[in-house]
N, C-alpha and C. Protein backbone atom coordinates (compact mmCIF):
# COMPACT_ATOMS: atom_id res chain seq x y z
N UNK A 1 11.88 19.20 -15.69
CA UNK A 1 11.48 19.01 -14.31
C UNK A 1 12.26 19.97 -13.45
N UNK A 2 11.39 20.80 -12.89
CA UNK A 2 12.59 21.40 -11.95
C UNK A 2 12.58 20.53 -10.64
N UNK A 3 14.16 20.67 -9.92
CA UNK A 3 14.27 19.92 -8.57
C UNK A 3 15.48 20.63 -8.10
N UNK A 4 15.48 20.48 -6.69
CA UNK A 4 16.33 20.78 -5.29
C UNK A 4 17.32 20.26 -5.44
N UNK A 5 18.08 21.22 -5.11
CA UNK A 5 19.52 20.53 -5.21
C UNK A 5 19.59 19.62 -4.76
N UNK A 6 18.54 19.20 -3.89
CA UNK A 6 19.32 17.65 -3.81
C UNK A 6 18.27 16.57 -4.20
N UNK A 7 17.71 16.66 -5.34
CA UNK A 7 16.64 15.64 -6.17
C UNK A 7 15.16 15.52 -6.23
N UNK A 8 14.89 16.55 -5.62
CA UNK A 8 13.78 16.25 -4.79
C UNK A 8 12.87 17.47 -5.79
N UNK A 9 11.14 16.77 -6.40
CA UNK A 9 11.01 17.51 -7.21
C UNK A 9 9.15 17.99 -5.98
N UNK A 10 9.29 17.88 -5.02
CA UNK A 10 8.00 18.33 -4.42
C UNK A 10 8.40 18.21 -2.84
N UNK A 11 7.97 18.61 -2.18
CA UNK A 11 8.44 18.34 -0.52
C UNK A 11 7.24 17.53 -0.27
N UNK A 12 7.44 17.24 1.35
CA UNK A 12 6.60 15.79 1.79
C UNK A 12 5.21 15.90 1.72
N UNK A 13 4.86 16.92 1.57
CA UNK A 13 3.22 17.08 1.18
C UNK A 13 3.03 17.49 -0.43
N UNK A 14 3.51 16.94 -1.32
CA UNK A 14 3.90 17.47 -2.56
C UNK A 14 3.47 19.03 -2.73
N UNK A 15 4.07 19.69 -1.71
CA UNK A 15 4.15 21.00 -2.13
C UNK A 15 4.71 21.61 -3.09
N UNK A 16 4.63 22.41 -3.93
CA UNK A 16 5.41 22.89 -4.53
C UNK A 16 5.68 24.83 -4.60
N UNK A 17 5.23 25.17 -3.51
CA UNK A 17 5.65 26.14 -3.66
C UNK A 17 6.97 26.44 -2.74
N UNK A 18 7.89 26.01 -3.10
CA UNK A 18 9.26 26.53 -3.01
C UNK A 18 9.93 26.45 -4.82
N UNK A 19 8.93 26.00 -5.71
CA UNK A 19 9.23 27.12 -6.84
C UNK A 19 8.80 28.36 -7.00
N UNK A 20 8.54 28.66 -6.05
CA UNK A 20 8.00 30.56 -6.39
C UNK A 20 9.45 31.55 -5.86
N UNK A 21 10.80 30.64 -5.81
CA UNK A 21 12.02 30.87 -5.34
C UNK A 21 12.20 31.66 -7.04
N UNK A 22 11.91 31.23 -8.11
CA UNK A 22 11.89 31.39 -9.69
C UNK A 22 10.85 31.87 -10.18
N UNK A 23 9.97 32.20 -9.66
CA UNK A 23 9.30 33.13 -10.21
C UNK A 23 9.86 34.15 -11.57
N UNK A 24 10.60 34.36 -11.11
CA UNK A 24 11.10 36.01 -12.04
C UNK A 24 11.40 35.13 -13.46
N UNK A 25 11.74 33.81 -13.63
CA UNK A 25 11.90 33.20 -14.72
C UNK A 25 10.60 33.15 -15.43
N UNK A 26 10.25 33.75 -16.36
CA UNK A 26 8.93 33.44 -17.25
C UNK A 26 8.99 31.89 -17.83
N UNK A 27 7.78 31.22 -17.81
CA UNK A 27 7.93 29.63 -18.52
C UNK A 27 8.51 29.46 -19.83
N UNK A 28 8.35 30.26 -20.91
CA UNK A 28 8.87 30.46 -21.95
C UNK A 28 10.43 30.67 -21.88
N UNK A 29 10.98 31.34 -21.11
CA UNK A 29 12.12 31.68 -21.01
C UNK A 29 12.90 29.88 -20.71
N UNK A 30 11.83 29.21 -19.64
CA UNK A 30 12.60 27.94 -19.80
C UNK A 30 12.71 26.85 -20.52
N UNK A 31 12.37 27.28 -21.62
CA UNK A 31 11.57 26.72 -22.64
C UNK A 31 10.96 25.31 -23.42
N UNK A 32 10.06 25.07 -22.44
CA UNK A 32 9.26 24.08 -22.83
C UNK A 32 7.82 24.45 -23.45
N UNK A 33 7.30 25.62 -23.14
CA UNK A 33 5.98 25.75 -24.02
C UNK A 33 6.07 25.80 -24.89
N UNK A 34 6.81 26.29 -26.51
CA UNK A 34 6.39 26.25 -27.59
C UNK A 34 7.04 25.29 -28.55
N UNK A 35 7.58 24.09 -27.77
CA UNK A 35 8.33 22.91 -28.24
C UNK A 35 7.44 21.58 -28.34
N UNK A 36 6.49 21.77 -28.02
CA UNK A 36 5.41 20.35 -27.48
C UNK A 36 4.35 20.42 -28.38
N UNK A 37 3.76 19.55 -28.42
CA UNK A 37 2.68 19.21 -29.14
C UNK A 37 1.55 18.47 -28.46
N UNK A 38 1.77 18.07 -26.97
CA UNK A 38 0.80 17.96 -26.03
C UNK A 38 2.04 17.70 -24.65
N UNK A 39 0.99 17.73 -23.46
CA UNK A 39 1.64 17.39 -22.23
C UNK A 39 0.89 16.42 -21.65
N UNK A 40 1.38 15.51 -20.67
CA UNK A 40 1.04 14.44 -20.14
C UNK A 40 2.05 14.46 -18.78
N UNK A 41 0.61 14.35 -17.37
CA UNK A 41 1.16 14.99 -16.33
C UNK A 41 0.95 13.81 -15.48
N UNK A 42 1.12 13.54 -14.50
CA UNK A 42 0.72 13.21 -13.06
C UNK A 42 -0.20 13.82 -12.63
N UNK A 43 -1.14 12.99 -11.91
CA UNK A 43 -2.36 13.49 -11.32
C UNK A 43 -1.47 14.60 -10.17
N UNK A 44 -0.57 14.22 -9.12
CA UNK A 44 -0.17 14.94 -8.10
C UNK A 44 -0.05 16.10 -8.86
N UNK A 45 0.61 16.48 -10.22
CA UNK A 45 1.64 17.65 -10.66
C UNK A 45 0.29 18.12 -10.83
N UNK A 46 -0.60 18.14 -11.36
CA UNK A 46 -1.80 18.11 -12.13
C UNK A 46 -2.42 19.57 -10.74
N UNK A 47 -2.67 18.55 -9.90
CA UNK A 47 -3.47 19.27 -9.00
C UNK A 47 -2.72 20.24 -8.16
N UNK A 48 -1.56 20.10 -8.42
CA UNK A 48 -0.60 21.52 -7.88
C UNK A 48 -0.94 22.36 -8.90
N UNK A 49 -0.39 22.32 -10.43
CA UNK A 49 -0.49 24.05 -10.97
C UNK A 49 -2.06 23.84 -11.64
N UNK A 50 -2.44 23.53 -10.92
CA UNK A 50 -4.25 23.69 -11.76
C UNK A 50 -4.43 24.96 -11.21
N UNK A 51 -3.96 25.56 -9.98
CA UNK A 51 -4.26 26.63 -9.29
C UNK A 51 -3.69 27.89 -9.90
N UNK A 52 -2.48 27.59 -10.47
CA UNK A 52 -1.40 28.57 -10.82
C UNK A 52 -1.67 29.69 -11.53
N UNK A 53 -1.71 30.48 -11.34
CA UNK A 53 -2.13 31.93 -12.12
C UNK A 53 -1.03 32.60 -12.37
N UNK A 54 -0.87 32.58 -13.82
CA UNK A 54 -1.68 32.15 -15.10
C UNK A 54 -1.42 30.54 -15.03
N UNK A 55 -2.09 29.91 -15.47
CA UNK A 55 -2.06 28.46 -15.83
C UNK A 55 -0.83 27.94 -16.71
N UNK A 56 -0.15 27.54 -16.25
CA UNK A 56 1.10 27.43 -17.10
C UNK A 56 0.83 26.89 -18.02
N UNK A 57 0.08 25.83 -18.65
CA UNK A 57 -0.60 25.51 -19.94
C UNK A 57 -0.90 25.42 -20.83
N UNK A 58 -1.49 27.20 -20.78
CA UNK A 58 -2.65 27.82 -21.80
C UNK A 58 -2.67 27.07 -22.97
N UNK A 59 -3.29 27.04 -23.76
CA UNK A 59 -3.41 26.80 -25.21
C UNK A 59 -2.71 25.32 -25.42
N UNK A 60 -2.47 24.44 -24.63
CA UNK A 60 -1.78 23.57 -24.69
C UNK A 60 -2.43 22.14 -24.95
N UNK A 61 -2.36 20.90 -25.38
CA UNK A 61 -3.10 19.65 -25.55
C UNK A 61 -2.36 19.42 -23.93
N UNK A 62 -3.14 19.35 -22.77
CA UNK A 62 -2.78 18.19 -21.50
C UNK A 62 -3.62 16.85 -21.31
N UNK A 63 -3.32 16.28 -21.28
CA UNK A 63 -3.73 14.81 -20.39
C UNK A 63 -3.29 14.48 -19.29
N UNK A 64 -3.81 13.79 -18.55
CA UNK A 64 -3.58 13.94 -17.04
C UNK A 64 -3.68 12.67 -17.04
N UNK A 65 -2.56 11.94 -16.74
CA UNK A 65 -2.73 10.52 -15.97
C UNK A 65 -3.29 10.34 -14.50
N UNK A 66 -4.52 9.83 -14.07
CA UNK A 66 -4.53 9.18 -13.11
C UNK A 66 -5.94 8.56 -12.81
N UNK A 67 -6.27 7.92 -11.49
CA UNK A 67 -7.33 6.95 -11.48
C UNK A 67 -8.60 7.33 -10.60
N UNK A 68 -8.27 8.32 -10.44
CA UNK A 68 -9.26 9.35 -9.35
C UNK A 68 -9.89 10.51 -10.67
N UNK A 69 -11.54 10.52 -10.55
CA UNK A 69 -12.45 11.27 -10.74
C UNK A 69 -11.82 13.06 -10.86
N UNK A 70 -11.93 13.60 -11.88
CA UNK A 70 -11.40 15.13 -12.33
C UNK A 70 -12.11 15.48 -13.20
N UNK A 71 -12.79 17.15 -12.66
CA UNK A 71 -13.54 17.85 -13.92
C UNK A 71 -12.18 19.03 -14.62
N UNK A 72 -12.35 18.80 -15.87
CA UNK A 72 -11.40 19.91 -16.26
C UNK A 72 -11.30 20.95 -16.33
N UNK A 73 -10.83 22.06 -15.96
CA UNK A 73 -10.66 23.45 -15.92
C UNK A 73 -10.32 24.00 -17.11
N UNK A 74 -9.25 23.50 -17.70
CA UNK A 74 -8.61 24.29 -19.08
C UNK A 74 -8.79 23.35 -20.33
N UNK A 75 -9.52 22.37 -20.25
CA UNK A 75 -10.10 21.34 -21.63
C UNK A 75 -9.03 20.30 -21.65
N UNK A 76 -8.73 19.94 -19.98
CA UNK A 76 -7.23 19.13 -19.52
C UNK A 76 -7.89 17.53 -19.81
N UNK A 77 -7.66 16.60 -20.76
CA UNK A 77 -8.49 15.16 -20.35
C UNK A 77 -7.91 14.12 -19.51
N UNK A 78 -7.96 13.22 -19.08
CA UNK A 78 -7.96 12.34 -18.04
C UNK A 78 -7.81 11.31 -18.98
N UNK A 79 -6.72 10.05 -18.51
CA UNK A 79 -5.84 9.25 -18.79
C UNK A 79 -6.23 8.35 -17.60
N UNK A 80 -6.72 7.12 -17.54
CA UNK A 80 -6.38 5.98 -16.53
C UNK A 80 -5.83 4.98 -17.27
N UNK A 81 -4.59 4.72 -16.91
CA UNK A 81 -3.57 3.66 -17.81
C UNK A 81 -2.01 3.98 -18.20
N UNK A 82 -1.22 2.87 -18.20
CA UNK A 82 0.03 2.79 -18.69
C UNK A 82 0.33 4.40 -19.91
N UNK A 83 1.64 4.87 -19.03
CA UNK A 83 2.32 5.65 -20.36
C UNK A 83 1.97 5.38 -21.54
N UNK A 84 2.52 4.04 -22.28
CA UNK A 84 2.90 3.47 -23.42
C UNK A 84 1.60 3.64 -24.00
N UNK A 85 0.79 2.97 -24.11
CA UNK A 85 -0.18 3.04 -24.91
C UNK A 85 -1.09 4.47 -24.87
N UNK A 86 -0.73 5.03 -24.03
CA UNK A 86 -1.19 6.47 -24.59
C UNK A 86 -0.14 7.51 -25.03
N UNK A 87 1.18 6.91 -25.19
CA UNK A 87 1.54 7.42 -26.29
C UNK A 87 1.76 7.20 -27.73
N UNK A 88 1.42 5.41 -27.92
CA UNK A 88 0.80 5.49 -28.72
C UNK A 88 -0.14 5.52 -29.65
N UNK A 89 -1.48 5.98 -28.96
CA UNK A 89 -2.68 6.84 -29.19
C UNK A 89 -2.04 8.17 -30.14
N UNK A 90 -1.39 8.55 -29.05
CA UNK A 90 -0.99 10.22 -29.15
C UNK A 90 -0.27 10.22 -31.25
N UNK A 91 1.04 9.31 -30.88
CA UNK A 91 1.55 8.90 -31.73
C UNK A 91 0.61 8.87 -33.32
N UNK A 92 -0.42 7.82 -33.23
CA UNK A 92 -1.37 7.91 -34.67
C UNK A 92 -2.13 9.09 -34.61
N UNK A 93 -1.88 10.17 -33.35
CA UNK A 93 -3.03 11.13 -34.23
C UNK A 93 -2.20 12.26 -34.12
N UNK A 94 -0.88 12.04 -34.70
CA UNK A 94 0.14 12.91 -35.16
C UNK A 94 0.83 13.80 -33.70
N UNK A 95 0.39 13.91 -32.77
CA UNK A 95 1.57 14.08 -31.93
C UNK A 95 3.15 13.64 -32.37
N UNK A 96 3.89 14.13 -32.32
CA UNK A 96 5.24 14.14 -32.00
C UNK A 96 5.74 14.27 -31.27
N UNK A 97 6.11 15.64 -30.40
CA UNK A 97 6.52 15.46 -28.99
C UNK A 97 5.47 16.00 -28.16
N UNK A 98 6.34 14.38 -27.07
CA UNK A 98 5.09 15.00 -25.66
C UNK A 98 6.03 15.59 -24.68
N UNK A 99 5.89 16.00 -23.71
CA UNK A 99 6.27 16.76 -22.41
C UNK A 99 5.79 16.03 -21.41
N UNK A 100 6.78 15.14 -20.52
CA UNK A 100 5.92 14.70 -19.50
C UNK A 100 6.36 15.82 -18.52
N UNK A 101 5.25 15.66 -17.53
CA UNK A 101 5.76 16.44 -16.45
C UNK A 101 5.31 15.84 -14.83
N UNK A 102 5.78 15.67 -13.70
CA UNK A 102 5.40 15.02 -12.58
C UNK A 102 6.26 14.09 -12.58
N UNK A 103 6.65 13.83 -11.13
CA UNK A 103 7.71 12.76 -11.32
C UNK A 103 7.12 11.21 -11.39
N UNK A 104 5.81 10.88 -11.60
CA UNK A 104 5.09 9.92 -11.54
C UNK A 104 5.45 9.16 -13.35
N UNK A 105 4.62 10.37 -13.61
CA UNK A 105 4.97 10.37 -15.19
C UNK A 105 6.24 10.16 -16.08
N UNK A 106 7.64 10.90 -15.75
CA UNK A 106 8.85 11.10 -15.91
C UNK A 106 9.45 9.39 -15.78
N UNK A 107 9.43 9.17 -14.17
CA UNK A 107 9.58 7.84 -13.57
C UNK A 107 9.09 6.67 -15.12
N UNK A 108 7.44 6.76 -15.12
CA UNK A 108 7.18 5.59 -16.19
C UNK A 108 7.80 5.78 -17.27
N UNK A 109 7.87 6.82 -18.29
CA UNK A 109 8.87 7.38 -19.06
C UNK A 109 10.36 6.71 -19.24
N UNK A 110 10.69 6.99 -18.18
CA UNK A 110 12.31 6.66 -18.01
C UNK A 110 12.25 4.89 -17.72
N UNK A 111 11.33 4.01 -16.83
CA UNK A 111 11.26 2.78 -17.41
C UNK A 111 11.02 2.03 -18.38
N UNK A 112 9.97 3.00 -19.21
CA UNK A 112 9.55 2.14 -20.64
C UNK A 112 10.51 2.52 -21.38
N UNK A 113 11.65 3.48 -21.40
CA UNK A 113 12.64 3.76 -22.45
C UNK A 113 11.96 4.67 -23.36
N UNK A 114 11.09 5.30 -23.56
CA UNK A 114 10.55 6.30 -24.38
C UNK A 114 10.74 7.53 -24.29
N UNK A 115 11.92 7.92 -23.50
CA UNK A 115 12.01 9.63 -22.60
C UNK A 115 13.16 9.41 -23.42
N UNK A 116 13.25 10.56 -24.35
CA UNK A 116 14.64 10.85 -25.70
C UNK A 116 15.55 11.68 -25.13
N UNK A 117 14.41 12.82 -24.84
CA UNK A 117 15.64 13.78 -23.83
C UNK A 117 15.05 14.29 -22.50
N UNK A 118 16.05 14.94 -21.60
CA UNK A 118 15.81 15.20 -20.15
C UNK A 118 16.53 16.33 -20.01
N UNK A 119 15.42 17.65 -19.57
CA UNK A 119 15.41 18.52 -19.17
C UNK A 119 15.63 18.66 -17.73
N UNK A 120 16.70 19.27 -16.84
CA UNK A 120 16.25 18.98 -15.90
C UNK A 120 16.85 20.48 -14.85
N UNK A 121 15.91 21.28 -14.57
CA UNK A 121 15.75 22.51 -14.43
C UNK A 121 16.08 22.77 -12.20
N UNK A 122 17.50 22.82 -12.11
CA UNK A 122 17.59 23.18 -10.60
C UNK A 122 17.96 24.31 -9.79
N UNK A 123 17.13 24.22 -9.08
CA UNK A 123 16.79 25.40 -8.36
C UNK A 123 17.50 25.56 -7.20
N UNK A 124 18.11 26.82 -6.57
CA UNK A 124 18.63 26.93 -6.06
C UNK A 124 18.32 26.72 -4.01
N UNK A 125 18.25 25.25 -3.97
CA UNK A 125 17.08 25.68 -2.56
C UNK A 125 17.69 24.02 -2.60
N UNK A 126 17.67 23.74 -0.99
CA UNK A 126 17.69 22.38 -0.36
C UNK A 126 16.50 22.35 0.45
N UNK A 127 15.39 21.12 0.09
CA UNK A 127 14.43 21.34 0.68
C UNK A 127 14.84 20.31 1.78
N UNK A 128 15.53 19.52 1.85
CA UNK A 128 16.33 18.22 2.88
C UNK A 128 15.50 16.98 2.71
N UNK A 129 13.93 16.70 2.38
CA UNK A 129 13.80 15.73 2.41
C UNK A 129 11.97 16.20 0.88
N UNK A 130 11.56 15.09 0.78
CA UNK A 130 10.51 15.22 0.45
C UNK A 130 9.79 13.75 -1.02
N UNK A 131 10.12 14.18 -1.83
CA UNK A 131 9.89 13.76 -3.07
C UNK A 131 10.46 13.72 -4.49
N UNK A 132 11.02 12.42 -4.38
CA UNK A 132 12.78 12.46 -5.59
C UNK A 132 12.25 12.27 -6.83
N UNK A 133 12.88 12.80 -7.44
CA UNK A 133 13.22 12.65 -9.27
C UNK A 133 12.96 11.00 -9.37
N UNK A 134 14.29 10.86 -9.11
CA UNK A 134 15.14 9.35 -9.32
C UNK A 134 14.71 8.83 -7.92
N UNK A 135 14.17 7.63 -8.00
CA UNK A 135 13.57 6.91 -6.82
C UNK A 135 14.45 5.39 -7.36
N UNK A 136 14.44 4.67 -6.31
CA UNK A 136 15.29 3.39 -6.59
C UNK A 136 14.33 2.41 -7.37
N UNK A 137 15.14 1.71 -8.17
CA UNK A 137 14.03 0.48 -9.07
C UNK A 137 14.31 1.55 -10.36
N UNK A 138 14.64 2.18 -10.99
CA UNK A 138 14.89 2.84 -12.34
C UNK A 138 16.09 2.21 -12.76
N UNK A 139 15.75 1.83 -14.12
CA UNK A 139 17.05 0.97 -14.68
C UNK A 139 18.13 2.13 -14.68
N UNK A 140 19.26 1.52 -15.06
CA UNK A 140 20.54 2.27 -15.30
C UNK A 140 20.70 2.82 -16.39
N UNK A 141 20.89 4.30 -16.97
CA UNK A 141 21.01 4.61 -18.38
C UNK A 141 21.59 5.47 -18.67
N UNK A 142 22.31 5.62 -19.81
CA UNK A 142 23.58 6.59 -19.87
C UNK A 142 23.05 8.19 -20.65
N UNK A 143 23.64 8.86 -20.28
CA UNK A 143 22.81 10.43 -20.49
C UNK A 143 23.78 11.47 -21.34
N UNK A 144 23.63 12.22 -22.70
CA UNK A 144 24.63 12.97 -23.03
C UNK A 144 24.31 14.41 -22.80
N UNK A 145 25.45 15.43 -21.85
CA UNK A 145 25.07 16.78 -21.97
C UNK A 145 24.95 17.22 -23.40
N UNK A 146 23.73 18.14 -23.58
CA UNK A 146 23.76 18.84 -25.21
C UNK A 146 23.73 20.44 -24.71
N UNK A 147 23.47 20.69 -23.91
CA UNK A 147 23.02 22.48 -23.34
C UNK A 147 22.62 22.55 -21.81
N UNK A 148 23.51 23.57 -21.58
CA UNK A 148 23.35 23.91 -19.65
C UNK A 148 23.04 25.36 -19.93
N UNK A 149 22.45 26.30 -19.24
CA UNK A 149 22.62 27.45 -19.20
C UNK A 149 21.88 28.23 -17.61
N UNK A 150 21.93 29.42 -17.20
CA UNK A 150 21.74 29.86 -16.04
C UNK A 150 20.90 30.70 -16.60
N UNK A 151 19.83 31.16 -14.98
CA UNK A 151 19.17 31.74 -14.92
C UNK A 151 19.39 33.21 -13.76
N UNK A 152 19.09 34.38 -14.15
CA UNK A 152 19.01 35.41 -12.65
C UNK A 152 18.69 34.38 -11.89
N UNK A 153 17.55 34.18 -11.51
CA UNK A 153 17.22 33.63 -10.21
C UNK A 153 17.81 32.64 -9.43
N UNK A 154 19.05 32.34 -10.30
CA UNK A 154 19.46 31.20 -9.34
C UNK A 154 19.47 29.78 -10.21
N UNK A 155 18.55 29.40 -11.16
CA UNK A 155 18.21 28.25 -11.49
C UNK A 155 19.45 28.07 -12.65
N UNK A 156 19.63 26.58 -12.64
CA UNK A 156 20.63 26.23 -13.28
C UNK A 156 19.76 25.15 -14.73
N UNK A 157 19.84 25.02 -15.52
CA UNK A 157 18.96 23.83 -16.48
C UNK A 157 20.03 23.04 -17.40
N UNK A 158 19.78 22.17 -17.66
CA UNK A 158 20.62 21.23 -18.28
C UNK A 158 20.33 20.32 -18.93
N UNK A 159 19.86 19.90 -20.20
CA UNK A 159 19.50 19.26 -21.25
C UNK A 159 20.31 18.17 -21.71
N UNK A 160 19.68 16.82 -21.43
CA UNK A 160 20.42 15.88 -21.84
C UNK A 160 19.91 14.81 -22.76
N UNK A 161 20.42 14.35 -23.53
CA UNK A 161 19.69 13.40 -24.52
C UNK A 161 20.05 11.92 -24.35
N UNK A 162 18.91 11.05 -24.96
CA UNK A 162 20.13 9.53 -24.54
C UNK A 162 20.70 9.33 -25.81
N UNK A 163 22.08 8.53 -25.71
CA UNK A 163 22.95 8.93 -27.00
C UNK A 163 22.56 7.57 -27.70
């Protein structure tokens, strides 16, 4: 997930272009595309990089959680329902790892206890207010650093697992 230094992973109109601060970082370079075996998004995240050129995506299994009507662009399918049981759908038809992405998604993740590890990719920018990671009502849970490393642009990432 990337977020603002100060938690915040979209501003108040879930904008997201104050990641184009990172641009110069290629997605691969941060490396979540060739680690996954499908992604599972938030409708909000969903309809931000649907636009994105190139599609951050490509070639990728996505599902899109949410409860509002979507035609797919990149062969993206549509999810209405709980995390859990669509991961374990995912689960019997050999998925292994998923990628959530959106803080909608992340959020259910991190309540059902099924989020192993946490990527969490920050950017060098205070947006002051908008749309948090960590929203209140998330249980309490303990986190181990395994890998931090920097980026030119500014971005800092930090990989944590639950122990």
């Amino acid at each position: 997930m990337g977020v603002s230094l100060g938690g915040y992973i979209a501003g108040d109109d879930h904008s997201l272009e104050w990641l184009k601060i990172v641009e110069t970082d290629p997605p691969e370079d941060t490396g979540y595309t060739p680690s996954v075996d499908a992604l599972v998004l938030g409708r909000n995240s969903y309809d931000a990089v649907i636009g994105f050129t190139p599609y951050p995506y490509s070639g990728k299994r996505v599902i899109v959680l949410t409860t509002r009507p979507a035609d797919s662009k990149h062969g993206e399918t549509f999810y209405n329902g709980s995390l859990e049981p669509l991961l374990e759908t995912l689960a019997l038809e050999g998925v292994q790892r998923v990628y959530l992405d959106g803080g909608n998604a992340v959020r259910q993740g991190l309540e059902a206890g099924v989020v192993d590890d946490l990527t969490i990719s920050t950017l060098p920018i205070i947006l002051g207010s908008g749309i948090a990671l960590f929203e209140r009502g998330l249980p309490q849970s303990r986190w181990t650093l395994v890998s931090s490393r920097s980026f030119e642009s500014g971005l800092v990432q930090a990989t944590y697992q639950r122990p």
